[in-house]
N, C-alpha and C. Protein backbone atom coordinates (compact mmCIF):
# COMPACT_ATOMS: atom_id res chain seq x y z
N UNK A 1 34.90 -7.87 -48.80
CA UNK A 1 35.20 -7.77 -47.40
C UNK A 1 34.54 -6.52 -46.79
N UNK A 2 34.82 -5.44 -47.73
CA UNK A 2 34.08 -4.21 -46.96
C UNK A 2 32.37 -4.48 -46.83
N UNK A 3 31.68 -5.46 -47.83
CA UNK A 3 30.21 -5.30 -47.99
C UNK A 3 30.48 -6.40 -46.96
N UNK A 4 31.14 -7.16 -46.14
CA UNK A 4 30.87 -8.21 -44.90
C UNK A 4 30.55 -7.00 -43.93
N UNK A 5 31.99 -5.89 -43.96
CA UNK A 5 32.04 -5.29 -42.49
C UNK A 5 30.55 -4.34 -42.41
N UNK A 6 30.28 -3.89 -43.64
CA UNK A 6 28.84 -2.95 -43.85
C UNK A 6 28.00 -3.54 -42.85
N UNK A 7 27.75 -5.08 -43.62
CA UNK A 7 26.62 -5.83 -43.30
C UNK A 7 26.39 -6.24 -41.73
N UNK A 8 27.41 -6.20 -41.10
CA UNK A 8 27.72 -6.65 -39.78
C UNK A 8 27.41 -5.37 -39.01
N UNK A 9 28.02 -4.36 -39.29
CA UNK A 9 27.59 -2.98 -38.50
C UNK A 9 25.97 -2.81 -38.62
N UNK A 10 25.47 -2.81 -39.86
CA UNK A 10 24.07 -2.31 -40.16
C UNK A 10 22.93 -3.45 -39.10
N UNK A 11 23.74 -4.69 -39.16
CA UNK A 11 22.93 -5.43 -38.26
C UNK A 11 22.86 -5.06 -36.82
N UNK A 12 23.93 -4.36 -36.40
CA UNK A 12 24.15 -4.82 -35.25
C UNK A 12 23.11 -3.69 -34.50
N UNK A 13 23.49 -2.80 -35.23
CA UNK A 13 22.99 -0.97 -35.18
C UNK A 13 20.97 -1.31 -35.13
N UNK A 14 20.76 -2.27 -35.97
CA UNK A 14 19.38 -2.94 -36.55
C UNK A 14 19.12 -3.59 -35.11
N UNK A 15 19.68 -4.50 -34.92
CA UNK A 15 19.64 -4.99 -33.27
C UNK A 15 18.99 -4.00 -32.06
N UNK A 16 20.50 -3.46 -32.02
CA UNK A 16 20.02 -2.27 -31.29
C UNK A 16 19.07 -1.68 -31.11
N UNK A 17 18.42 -1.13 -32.21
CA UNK A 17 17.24 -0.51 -32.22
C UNK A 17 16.18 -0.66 -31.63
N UNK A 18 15.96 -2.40 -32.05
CA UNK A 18 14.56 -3.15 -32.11
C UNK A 18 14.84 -3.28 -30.23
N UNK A 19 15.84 -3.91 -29.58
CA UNK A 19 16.00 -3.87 -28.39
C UNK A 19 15.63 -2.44 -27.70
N UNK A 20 15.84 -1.49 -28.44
CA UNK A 20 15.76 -0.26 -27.52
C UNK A 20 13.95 0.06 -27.57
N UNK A 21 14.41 -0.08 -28.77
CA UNK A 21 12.22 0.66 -28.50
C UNK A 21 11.73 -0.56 -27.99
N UNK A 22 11.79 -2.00 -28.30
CA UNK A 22 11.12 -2.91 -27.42
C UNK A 22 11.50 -2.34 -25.66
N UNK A 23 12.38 -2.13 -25.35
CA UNK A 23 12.30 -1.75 -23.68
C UNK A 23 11.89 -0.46 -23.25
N UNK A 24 11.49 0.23 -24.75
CA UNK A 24 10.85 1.64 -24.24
C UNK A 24 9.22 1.56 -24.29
N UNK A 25 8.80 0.07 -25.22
CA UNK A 25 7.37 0.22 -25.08
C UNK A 25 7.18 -0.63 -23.90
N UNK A 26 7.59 -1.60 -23.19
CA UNK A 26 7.62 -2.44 -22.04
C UNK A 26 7.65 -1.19 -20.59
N UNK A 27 8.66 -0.13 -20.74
CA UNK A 27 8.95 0.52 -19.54
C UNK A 27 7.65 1.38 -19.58
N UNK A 28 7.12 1.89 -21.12
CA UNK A 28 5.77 3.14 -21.02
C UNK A 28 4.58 1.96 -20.63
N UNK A 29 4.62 0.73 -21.08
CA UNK A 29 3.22 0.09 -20.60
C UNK A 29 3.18 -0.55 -18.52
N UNK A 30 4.76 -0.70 -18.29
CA UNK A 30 4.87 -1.13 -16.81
C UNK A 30 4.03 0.39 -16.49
N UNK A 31 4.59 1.36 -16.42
CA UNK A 31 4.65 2.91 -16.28
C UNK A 31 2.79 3.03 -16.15
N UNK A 32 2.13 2.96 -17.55
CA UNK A 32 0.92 3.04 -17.43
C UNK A 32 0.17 2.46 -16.54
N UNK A 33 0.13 1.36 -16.35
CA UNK A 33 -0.28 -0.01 -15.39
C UNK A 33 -0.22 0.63 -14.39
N UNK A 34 1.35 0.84 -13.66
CA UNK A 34 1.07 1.43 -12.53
C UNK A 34 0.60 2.85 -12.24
N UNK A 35 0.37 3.88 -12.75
CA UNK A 35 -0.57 4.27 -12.59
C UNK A 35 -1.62 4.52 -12.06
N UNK A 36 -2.19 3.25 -12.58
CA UNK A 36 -4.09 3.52 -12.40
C UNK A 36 -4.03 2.67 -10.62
N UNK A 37 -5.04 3.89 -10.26
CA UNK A 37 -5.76 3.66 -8.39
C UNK A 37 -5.96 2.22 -8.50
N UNK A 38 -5.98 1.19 -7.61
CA UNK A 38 -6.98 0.29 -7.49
C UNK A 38 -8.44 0.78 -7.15
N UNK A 39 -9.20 -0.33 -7.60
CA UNK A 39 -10.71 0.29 -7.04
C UNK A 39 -10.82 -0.26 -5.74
N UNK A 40 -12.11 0.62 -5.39
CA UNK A 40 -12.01 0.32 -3.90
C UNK A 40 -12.52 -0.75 -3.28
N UNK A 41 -12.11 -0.78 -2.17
CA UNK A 41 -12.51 -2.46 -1.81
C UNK A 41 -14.43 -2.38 -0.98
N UNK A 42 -15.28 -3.62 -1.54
CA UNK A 42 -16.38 -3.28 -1.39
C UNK A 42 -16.38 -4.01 -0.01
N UNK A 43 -17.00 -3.80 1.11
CA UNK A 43 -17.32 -4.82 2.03
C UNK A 43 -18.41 -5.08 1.87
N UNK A 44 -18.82 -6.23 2.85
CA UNK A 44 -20.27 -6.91 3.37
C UNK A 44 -21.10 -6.11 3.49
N UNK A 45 -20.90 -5.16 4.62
CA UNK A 45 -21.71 -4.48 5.26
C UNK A 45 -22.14 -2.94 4.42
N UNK A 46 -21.53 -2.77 3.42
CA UNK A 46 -22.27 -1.66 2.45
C UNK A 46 -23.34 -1.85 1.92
N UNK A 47 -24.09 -1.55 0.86
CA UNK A 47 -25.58 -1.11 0.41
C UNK A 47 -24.97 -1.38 -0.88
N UNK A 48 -25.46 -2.19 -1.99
CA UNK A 48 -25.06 -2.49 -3.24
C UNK A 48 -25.35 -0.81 -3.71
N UNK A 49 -26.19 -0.35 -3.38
CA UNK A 49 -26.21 1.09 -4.58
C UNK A 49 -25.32 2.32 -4.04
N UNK A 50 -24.18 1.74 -2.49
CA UNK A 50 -23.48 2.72 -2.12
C UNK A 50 -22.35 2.14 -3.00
N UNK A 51 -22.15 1.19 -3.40
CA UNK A 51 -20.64 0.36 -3.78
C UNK A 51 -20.53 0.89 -5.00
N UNK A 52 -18.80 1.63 -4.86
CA UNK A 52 -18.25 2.13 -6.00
C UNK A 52 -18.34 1.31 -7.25
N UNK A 53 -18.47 1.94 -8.67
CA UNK A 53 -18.32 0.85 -9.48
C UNK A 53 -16.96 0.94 -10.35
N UNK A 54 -16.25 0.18 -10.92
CA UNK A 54 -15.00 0.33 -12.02
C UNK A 54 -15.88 1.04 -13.15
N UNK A 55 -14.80 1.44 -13.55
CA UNK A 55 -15.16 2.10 -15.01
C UNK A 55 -15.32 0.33 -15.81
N UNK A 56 -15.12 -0.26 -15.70
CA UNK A 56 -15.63 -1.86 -16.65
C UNK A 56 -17.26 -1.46 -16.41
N UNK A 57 -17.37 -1.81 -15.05
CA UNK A 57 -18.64 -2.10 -14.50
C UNK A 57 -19.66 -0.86 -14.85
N UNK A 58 -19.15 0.62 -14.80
CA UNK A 58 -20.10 1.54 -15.39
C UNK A 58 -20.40 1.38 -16.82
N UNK A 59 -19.69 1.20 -17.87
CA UNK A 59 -19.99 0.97 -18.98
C UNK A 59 -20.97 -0.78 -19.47
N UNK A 60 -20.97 -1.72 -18.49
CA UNK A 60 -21.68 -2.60 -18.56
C UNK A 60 -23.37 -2.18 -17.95
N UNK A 61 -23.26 -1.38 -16.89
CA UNK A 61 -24.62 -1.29 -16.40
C UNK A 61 -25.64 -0.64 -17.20
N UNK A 62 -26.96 -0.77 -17.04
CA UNK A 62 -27.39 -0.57 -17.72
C UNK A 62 -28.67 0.74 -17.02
N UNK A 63 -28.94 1.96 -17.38
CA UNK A 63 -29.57 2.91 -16.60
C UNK A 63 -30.62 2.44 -16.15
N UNK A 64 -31.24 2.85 -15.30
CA UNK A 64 -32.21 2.49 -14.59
C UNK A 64 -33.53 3.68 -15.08
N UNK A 65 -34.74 3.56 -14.87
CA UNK A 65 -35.51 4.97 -14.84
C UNK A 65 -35.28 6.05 -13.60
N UNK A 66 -35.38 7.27 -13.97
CA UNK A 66 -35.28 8.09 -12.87
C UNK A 66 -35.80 7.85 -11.88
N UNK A 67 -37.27 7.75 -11.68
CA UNK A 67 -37.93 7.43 -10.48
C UNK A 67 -37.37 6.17 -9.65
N UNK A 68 -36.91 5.06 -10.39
CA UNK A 68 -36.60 4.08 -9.79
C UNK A 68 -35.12 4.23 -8.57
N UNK A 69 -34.28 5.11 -10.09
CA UNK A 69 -32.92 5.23 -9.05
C UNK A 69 -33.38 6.27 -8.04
N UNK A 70 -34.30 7.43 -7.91
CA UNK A 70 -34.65 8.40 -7.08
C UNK A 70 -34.68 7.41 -5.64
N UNK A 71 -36.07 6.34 -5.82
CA UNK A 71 -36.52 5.41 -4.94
C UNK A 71 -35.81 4.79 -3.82
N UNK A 72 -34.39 4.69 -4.87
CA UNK A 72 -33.43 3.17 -4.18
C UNK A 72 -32.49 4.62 -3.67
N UNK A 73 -32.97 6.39 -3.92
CA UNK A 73 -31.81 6.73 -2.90
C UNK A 73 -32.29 7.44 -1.90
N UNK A 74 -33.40 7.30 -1.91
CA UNK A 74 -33.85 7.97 -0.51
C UNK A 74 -33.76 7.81 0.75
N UNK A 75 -33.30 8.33 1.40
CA UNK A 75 -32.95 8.64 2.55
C UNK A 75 -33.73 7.85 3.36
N UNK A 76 -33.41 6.87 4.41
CA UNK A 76 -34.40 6.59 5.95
C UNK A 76 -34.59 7.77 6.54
N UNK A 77 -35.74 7.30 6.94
CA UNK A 77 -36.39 8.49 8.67
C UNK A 77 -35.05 8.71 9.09
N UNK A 78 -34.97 9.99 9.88
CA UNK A 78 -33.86 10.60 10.67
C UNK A 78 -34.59 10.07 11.69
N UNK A 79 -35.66 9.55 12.30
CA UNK A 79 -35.98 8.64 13.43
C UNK A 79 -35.18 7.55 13.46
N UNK A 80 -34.81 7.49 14.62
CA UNK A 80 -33.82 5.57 15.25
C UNK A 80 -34.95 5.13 15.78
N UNK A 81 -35.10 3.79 15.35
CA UNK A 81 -36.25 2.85 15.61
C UNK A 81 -36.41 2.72 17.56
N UNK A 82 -35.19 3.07 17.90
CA UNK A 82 -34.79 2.82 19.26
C UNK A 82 -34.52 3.81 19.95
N UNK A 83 -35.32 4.11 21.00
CA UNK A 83 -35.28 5.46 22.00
C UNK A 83 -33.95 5.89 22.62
N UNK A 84 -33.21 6.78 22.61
CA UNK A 84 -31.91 7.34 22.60
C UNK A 84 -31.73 7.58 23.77
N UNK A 85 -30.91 6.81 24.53
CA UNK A 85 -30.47 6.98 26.36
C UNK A 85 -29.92 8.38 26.20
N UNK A 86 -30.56 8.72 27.65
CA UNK A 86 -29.77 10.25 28.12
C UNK A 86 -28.49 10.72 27.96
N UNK A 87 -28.30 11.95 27.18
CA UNK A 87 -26.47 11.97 26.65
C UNK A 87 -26.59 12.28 25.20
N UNK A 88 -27.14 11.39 24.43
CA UNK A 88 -26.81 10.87 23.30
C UNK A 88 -27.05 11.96 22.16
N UNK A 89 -26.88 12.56 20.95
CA UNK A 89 -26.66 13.76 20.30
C UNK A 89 -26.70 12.99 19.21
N UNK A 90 -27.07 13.57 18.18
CA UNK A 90 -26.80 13.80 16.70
C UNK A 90 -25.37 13.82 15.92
N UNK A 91 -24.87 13.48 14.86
CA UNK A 91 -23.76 14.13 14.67
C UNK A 91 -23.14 13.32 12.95
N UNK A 92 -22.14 13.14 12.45
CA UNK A 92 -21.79 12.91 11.27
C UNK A 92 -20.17 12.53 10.96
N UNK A 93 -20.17 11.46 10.57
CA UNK A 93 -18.87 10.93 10.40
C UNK A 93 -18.15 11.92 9.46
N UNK A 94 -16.46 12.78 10.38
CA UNK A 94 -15.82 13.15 9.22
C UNK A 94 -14.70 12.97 8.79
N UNK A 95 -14.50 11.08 9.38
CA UNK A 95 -12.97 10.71 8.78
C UNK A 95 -13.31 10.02 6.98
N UNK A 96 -12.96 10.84 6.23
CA UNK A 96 -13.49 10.78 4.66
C UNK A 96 -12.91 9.09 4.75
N UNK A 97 -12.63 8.28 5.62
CA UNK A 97 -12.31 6.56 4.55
C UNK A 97 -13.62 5.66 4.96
N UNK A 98 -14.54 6.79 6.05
CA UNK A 98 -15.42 5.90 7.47
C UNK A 98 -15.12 5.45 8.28
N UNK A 99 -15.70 4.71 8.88
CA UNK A 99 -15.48 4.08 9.83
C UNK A 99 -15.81 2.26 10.15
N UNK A 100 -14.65 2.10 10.92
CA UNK A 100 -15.48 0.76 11.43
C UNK A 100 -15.78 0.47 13.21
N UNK A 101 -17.25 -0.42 12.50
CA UNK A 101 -17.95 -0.65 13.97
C UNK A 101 -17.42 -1.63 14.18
N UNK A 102 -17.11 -1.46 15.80
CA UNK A 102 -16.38 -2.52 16.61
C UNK A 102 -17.21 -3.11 17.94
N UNK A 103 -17.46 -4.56 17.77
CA UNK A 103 -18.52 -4.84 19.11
C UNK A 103 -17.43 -4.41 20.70
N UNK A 104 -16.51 -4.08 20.76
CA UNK A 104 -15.74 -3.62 21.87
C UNK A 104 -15.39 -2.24 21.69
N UNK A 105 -14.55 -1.25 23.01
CA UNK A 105 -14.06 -0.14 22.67
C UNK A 105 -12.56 -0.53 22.79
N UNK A 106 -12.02 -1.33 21.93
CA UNK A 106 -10.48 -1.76 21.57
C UNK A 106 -10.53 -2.02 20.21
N UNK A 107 -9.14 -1.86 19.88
CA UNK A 107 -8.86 -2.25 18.93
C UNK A 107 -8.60 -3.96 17.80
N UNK A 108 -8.47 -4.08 18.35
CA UNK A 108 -8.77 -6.22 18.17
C UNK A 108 -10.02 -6.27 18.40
N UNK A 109 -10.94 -5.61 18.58
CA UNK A 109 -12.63 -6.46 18.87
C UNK A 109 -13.00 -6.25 17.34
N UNK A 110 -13.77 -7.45 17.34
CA UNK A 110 -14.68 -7.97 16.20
C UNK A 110 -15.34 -7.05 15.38
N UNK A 111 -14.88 -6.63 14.34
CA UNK A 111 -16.01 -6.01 13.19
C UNK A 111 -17.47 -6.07 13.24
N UNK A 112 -17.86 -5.28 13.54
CA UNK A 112 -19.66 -5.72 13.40
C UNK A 112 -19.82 -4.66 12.72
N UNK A 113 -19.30 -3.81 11.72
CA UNK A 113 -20.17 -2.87 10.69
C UNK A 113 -18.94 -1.79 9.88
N UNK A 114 -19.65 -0.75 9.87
CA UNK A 114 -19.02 0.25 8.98
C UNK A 114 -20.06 1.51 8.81
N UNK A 115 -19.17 2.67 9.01
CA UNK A 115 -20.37 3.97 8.77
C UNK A 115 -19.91 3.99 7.30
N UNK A 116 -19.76 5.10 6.97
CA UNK A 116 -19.63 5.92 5.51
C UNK A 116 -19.08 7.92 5.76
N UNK A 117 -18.31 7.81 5.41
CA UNK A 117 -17.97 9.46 5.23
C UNK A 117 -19.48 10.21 5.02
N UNK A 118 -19.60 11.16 6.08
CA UNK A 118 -20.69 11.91 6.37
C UNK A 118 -21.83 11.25 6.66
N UNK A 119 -21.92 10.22 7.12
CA UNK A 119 -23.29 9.20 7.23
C UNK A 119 -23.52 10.27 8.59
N UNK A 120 -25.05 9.80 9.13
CA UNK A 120 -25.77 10.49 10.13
C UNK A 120 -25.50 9.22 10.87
N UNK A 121 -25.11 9.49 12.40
CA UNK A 121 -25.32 8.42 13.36
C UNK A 121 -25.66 9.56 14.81
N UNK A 122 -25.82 8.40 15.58
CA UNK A 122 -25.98 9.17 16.95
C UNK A 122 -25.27 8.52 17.92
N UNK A 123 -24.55 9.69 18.66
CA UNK A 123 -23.42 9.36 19.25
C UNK A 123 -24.02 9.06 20.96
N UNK A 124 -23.96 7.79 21.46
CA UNK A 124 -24.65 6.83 22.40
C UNK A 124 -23.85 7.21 23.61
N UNK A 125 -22.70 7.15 23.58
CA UNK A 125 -22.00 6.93 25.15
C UNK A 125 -20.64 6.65 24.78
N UNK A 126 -19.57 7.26 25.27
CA UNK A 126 -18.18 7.69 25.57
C UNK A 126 -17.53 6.76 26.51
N UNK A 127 -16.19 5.86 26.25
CA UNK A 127 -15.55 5.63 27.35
C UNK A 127 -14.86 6.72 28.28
N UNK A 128 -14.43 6.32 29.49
CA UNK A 128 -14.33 7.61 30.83
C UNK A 128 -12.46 8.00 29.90
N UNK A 129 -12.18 7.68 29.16
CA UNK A 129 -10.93 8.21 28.67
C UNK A 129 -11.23 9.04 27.66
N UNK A 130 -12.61 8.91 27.08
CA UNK A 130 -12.59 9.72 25.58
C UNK A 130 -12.12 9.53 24.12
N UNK A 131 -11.71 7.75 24.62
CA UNK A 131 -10.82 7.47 23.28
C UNK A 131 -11.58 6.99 22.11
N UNK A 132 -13.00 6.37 22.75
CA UNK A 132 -13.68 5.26 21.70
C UNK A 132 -15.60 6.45 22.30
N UNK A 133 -16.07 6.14 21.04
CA UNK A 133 -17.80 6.42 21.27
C UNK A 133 -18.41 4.99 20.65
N UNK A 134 -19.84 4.92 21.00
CA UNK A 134 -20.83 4.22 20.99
C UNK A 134 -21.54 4.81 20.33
N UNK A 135 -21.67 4.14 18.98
CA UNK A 135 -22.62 4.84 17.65
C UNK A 135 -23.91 4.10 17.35
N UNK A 136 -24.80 4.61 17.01
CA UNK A 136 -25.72 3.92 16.74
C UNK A 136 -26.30 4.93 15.04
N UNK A 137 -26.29 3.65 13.98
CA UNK A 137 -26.47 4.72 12.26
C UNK A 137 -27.83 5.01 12.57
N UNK A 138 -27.61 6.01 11.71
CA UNK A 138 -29.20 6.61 11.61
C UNK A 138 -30.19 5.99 11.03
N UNK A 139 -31.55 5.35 11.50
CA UNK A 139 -32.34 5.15 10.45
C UNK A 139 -32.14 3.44 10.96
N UNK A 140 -31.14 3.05 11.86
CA UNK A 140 -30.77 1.16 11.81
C UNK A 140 -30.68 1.01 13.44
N UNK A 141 -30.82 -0.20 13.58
CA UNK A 141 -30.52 -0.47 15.40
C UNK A 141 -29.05 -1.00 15.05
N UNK A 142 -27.88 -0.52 14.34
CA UNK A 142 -26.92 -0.93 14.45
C UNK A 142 -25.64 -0.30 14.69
N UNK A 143 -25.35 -0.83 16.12
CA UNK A 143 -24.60 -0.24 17.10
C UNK A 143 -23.21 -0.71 16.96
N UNK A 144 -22.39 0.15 17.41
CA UNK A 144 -20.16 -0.15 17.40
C UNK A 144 -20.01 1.16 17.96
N UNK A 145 -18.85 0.23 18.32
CA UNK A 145 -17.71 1.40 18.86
C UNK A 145 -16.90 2.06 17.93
N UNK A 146 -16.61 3.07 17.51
CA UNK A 146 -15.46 3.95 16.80
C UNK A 146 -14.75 4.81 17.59
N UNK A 147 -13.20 5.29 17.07
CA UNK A 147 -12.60 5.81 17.74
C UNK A 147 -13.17 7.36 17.51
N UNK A 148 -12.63 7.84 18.96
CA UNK A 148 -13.32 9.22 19.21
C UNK A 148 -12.56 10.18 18.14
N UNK A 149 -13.06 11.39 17.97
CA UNK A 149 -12.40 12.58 17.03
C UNK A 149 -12.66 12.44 15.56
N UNK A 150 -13.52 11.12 15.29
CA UNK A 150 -13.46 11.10 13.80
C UNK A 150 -15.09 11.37 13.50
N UNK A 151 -15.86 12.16 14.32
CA UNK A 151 -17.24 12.15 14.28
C UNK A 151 -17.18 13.95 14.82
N UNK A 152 -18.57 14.40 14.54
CA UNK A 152 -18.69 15.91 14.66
C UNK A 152 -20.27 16.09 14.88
N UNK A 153 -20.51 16.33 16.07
CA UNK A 153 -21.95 16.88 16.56
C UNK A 153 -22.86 17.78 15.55
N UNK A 154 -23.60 17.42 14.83
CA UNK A 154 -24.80 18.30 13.92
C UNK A 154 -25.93 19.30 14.74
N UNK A 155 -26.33 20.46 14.70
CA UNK A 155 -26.87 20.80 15.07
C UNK A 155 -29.03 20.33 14.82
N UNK A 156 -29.62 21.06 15.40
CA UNK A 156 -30.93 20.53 14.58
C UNK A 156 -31.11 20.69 12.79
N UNK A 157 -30.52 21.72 12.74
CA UNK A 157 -30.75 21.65 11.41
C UNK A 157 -30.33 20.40 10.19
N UNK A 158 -29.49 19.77 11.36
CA UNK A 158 -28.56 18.61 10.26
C UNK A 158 -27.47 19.26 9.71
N UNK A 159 -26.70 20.60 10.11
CA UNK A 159 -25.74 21.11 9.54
C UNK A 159 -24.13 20.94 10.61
N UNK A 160 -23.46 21.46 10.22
CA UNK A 160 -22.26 21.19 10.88
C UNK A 160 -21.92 22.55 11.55
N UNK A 161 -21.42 22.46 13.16
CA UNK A 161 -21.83 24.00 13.55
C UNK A 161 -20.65 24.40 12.82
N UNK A 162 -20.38 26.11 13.08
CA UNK A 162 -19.20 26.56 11.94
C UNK A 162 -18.00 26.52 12.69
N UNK A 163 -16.78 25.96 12.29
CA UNK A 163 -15.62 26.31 12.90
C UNK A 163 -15.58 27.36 13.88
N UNK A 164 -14.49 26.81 15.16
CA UNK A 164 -14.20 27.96 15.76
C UNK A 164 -12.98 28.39 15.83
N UNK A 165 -12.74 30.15 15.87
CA UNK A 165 -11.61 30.85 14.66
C UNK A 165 -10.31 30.10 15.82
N UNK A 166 -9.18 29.59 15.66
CA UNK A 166 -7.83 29.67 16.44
C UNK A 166 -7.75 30.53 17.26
N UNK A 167 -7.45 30.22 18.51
CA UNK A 167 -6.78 31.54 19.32
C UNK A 167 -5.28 31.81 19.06
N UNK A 168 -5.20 32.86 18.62
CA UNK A 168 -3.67 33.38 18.90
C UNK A 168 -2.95 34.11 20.09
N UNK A 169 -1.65 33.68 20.90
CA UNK A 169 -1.26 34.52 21.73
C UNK A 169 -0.32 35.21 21.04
C-alpha cells in the first residue's frame, strides 16, 4: 500500500513537471516571436535597390561587383528635367518614415508616390494656409502634395542651414 501511495505522488509530482517546463518553453518561444520588428513594408513606388531586405533575403543574395553596386547607386543630376516656377527652393525630406505624394492638397486624395527620409526634392508652391507643399523629387518630373513642416530648405551647398538657438524670456 505504501509503494501504491509512493507511486501515485512520484507521478503526479512527474506530471507536474513536464506541464511546467512545457509552458515555460511555449511562454519563452511566444516571448521570442514577439519580439522581432516586422520588416518593412516595400511599396510600388520605391527603387528595388532602395528596398529594405530581411535578414532571410540578405543571406540568400548574392554580392554583386563593386563597380556594379557603385553604378546602380549613383546619384541623378541635381538638375529637374523641368524648369522650376518662380518661388520654388531646394530642400530635403526630414520626417525619418517619408513621405507620401498626394495628387491633391487633402488628405483622401489619391497616392501618386512617395519621397524617402532625406531625399532631395524641390519645394514648388504652398497652399494660402501653409498646411500642404507641392514637391517635385529631384532628378524626376514627379510631382505631390505633402504635408507642410516635414521638409527643410537646403542651402547651395546641399547642406542643412544650422539650427536656430531658442529664444529665452
Amino acid at each position: 500500500m505504501f509503494i501504491n501511495i509512493l507511486k501515485f505522488i512520484l507521478g503526479f509530482l512527474l506530471a507536474i513537471a513536464i506541464l511546467a517546463t512545457g509552458s515555460i518553453v511555449a511562454a519563452l518561444y511566444v516571448m521570442n516571436r514577439a519580439s522581432i520588428p516586422p520588416a518593412k513594408p516595400v511599396f510600388a513606388n520605391e527603387k528595388k535597390d532602395q528596398a529594405p531586405k530581411s535578414a532571410a533575403a540578405k543571406s540568400k543574395v548574392t554580392h554583386q561587383p563593386e563597380t556594379q553596386a557603385l553604378e546602380s547607386s549613383t546619384p541623378t543630376p541635381s538638375e529637374s528635367p523641368q524648369p522650376l516656377p518662380p518661388g520654388a527652393y531646394r530642400a530635403r525630406v526630414t520626417w525619418s518614415q517619408g513621405l507620401v505624394l498626394r495628387s491633391e492638397p487633402n488628405q483622401e486624395a489619391e497616392r501618386v508616390g512617395g519621397a524617402s527620409f532625406r531625399q532631395k526634392i524641390f519645394v514648388l508652391e504652398q497652399t494660402p494656409d501653409k498646411t500642404w507643399q507641392k514637391i517635385r523629387l529631384e532628378g524626376s518630373n514627379k510631382e505631390g502634395w505633402v504635408k507642410a513642416g516635414n521638409t527643410k530648405q537646403v542651402d547651395k551647398n546641399d547642406s542643412l542651414p544650422p539650427e536656430e538657438p531658442e529664444q529665452t524670456q
